[in-house]
Structures are given as C-alpha cells and as structure tokens.
N, C-alpha and C. Protein backbone atom coordinates (compact mmCIF):
# COMPACT_ATOMS: atom_id res chain seq x y z
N UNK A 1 -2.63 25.02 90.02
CA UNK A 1 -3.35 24.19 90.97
C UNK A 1 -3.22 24.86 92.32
N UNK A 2 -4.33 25.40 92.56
CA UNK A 2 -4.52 25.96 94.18
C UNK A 2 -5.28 25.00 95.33
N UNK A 3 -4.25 24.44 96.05
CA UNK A 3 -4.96 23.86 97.19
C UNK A 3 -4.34 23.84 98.81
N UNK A 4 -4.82 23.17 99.71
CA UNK A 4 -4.75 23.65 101.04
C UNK A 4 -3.05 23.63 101.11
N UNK A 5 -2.75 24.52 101.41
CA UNK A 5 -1.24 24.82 101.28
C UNK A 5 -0.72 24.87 100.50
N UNK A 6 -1.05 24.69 99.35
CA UNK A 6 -0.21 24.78 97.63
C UNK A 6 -0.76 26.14 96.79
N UNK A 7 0.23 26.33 96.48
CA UNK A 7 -0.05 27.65 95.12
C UNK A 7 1.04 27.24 93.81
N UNK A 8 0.32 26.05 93.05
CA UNK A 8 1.47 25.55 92.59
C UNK A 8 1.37 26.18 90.82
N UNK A 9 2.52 26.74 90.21
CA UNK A 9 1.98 27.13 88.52
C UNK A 9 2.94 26.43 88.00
N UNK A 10 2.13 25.70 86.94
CA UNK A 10 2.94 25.31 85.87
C UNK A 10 3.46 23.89 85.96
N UNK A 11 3.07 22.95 84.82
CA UNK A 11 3.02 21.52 85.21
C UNK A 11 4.62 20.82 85.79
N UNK A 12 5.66 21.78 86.12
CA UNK A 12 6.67 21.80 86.88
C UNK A 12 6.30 21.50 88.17
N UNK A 13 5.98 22.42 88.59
CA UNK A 13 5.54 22.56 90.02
C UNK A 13 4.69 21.47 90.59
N UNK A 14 3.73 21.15 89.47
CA UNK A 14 2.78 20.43 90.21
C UNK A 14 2.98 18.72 89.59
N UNK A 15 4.10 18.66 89.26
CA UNK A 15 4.54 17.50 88.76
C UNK A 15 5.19 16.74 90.19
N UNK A 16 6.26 18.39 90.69
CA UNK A 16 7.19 17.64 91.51
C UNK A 16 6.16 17.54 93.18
N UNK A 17 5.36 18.21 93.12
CA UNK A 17 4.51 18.09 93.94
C UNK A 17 3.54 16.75 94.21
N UNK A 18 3.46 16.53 93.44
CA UNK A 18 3.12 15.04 93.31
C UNK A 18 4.00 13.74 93.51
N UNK A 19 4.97 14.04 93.14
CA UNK A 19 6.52 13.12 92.95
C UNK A 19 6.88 13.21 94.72
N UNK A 20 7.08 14.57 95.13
CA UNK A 20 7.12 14.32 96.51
C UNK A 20 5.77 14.26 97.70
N UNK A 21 4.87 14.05 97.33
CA UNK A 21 3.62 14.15 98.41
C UNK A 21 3.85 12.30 98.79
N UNK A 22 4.07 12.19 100.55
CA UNK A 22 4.04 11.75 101.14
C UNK A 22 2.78 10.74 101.06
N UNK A 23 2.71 9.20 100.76
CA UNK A 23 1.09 8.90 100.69
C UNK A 23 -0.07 9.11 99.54
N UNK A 24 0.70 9.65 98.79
CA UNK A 24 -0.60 9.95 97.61
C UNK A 24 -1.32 10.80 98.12
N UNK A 25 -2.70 10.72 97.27
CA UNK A 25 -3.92 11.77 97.23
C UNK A 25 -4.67 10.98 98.41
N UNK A 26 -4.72 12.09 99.84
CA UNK A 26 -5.81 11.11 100.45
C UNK A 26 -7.39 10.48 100.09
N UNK A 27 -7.66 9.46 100.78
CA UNK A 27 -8.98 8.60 100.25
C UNK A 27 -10.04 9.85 100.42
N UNK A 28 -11.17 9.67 99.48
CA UNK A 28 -12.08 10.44 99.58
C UNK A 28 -13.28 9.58 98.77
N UNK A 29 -14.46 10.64 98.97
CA UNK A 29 -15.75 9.79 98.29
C UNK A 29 -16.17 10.67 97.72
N UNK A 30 -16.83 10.71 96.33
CA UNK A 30 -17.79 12.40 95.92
C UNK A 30 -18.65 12.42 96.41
N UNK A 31 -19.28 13.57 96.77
CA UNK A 31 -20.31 13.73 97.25
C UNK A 31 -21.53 13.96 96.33
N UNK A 32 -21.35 15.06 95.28
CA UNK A 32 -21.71 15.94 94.59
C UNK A 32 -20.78 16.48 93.24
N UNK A 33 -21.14 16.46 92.05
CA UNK A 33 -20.41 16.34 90.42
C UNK A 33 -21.77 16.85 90.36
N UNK A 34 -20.63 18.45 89.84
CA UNK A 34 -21.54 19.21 88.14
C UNK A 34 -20.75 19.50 87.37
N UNK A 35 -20.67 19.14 86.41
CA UNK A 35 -20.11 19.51 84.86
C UNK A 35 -20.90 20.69 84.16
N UNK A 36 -20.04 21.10 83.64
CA UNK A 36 -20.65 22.27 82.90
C UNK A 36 -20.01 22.60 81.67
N UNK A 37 -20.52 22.75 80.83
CA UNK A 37 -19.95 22.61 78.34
C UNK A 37 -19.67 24.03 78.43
N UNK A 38 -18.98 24.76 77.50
CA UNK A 38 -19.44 25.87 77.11
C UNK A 38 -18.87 26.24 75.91
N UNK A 39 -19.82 25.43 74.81
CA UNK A 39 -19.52 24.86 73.12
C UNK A 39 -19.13 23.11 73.38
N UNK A 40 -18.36 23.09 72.19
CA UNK A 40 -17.41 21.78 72.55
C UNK A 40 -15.89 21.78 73.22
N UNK A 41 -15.40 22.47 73.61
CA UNK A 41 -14.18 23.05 73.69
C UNK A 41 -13.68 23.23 75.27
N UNK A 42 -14.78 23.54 75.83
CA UNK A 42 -14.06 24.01 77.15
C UNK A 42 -15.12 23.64 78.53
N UNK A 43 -15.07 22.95 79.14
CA UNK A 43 -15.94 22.80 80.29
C UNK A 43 -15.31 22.76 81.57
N UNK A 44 -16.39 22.68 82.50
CA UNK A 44 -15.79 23.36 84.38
C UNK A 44 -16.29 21.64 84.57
N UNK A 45 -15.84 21.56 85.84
CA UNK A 45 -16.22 20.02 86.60
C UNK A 45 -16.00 20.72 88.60
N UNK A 46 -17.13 20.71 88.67
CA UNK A 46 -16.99 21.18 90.70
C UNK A 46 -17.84 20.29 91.06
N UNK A 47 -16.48 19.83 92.83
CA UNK A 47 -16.96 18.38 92.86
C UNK A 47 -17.04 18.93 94.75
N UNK A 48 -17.91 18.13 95.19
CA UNK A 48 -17.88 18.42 96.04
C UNK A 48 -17.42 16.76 97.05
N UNK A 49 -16.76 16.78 98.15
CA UNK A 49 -15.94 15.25 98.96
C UNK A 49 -15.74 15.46 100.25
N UNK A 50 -15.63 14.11 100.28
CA UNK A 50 -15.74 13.79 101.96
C UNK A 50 -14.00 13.13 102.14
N UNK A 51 -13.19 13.65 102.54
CA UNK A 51 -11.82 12.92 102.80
C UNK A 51 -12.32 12.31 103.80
N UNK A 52 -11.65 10.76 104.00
CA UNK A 52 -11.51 9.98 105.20
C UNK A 52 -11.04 10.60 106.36
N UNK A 53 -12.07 10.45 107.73
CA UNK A 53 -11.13 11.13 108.45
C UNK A 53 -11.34 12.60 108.82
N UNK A 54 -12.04 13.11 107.92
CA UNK A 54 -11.98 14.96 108.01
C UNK A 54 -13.69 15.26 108.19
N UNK A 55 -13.70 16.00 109.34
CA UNK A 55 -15.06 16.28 109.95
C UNK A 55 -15.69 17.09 109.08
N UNK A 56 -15.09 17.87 108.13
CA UNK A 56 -15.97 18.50 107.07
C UNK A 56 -15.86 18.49 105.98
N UNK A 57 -16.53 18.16 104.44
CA UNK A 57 -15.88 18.36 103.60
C UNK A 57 -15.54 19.23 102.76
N UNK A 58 -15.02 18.74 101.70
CA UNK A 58 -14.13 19.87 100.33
C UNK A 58 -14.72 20.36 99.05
N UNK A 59 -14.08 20.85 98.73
CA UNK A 59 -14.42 21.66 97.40
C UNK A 59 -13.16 21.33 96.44
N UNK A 60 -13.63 20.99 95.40
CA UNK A 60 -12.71 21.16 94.08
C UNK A 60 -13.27 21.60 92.98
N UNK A 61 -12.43 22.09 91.89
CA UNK A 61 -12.95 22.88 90.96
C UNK A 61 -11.77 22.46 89.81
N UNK A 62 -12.18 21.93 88.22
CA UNK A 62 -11.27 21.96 87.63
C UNK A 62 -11.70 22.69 85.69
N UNK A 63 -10.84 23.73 85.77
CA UNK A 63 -11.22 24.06 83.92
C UNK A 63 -10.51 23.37 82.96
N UNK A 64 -11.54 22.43 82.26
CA UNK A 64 -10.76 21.95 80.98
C UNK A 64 -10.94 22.41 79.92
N UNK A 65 -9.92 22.03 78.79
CA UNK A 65 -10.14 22.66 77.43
C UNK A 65 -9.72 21.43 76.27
N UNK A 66 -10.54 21.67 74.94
CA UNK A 66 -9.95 20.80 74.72
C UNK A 66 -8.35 21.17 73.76
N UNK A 67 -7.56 20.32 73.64
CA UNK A 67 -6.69 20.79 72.73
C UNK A 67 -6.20 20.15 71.50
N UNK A 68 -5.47 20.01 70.22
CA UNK A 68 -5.23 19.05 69.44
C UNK A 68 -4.88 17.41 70.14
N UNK A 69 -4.26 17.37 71.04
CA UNK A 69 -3.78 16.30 71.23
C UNK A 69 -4.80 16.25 72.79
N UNK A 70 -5.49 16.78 72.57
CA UNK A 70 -6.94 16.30 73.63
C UNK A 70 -7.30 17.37 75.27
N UNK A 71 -7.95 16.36 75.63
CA UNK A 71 -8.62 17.11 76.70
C UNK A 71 -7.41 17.89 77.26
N UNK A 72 -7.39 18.62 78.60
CA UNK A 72 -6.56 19.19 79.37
C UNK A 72 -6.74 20.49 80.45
N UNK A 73 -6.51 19.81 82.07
CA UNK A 73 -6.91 20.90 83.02
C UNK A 73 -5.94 22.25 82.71
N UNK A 74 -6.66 22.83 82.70
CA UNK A 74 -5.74 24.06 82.55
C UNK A 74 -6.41 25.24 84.18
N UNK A 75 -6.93 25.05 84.53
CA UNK A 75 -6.95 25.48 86.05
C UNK A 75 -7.33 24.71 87.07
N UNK A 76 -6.84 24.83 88.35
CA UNK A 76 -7.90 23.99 89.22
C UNK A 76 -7.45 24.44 90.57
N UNK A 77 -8.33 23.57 91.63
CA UNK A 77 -8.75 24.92 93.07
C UNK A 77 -9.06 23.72 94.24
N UNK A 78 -8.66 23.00 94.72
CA UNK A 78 -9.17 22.19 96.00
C UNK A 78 -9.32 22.99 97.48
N UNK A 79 -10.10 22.77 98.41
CA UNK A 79 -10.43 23.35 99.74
C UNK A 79 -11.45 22.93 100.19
N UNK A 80 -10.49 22.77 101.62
CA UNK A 80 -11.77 22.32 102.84
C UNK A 80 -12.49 23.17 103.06
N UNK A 81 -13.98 23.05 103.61
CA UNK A 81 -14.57 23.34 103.99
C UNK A 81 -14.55 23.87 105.62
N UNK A 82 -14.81 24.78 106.08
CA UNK A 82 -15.08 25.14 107.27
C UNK A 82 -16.10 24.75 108.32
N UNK A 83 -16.03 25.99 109.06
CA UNK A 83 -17.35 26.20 110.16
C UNK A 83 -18.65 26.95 109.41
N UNK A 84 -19.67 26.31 109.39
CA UNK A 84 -20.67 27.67 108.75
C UNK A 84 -21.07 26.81 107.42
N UNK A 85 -20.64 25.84 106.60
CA UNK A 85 -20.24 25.71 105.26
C UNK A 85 -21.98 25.01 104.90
C-alpha cells in the first residue's frame, strides 16, 4: 500500500498502520469508479475523490485477485492530486 507518506509492505505493516492512524480514514466522496476484469480472476478498481477539506482531489488505485478463500487487494496506490491535475 503506497500512499501520501506511507510505503507500507505486507499486511504487517499496513495492519499496524491502521491500528495506529489517528482518526481513521479521512471523509471523502467518489468522484469517479472504473473497474476493470481481466478473465474472472483478477481486476483493477481506480477511483478518483474529493477528501473533506482538501482543495484538490485524489487518486487511488487497487489490484485484486481472486483467491480460494476469495477476493483480495494484493496492490494498491492512494495520492493527492496537485497543481496542473
């Protein structure tokens, strides 16, 4: 999970990252959802959001797969948006 200040690997990391984040996940709204298949097995989801509060918005990106005991992100990418965007 890559996001604004995090480079986190491995559901360790991004377990305790969660366990300690201050406030939860801030509020946000989607803007924009595309999904994308590729077979039955593995699909992308890029979302595009507006956090409360933040003059521009974000980008997220997540790869799932599926596995015996079911779905599961196995990559993913959050970031604000800039100047220019």
């Amino acid at each position: 999970r890559i996001g604004p200040g995090q480079n986190l690997y491995g559901i360790e990391a991004i377990q305790a990252f969660r366990t300690n984040r201050v406030g939860g996940s801030p509020r946000r709204s989607l803007l924009k959802v595309v999904i994308t298949t590729f077979g039955g097995n593995v699909a992308t989801a890029n979302a595009e959001f507006q956090r409360e509060g933040a003059a521009a918005p974000g980008r997220q990106s997540q790869t799932w797969a599926r596995f015996p005991e079911g779905w599961r992100v196995v990559s993913a990418h959050i970031s604000m948006l800039g100047e220019g965007h």
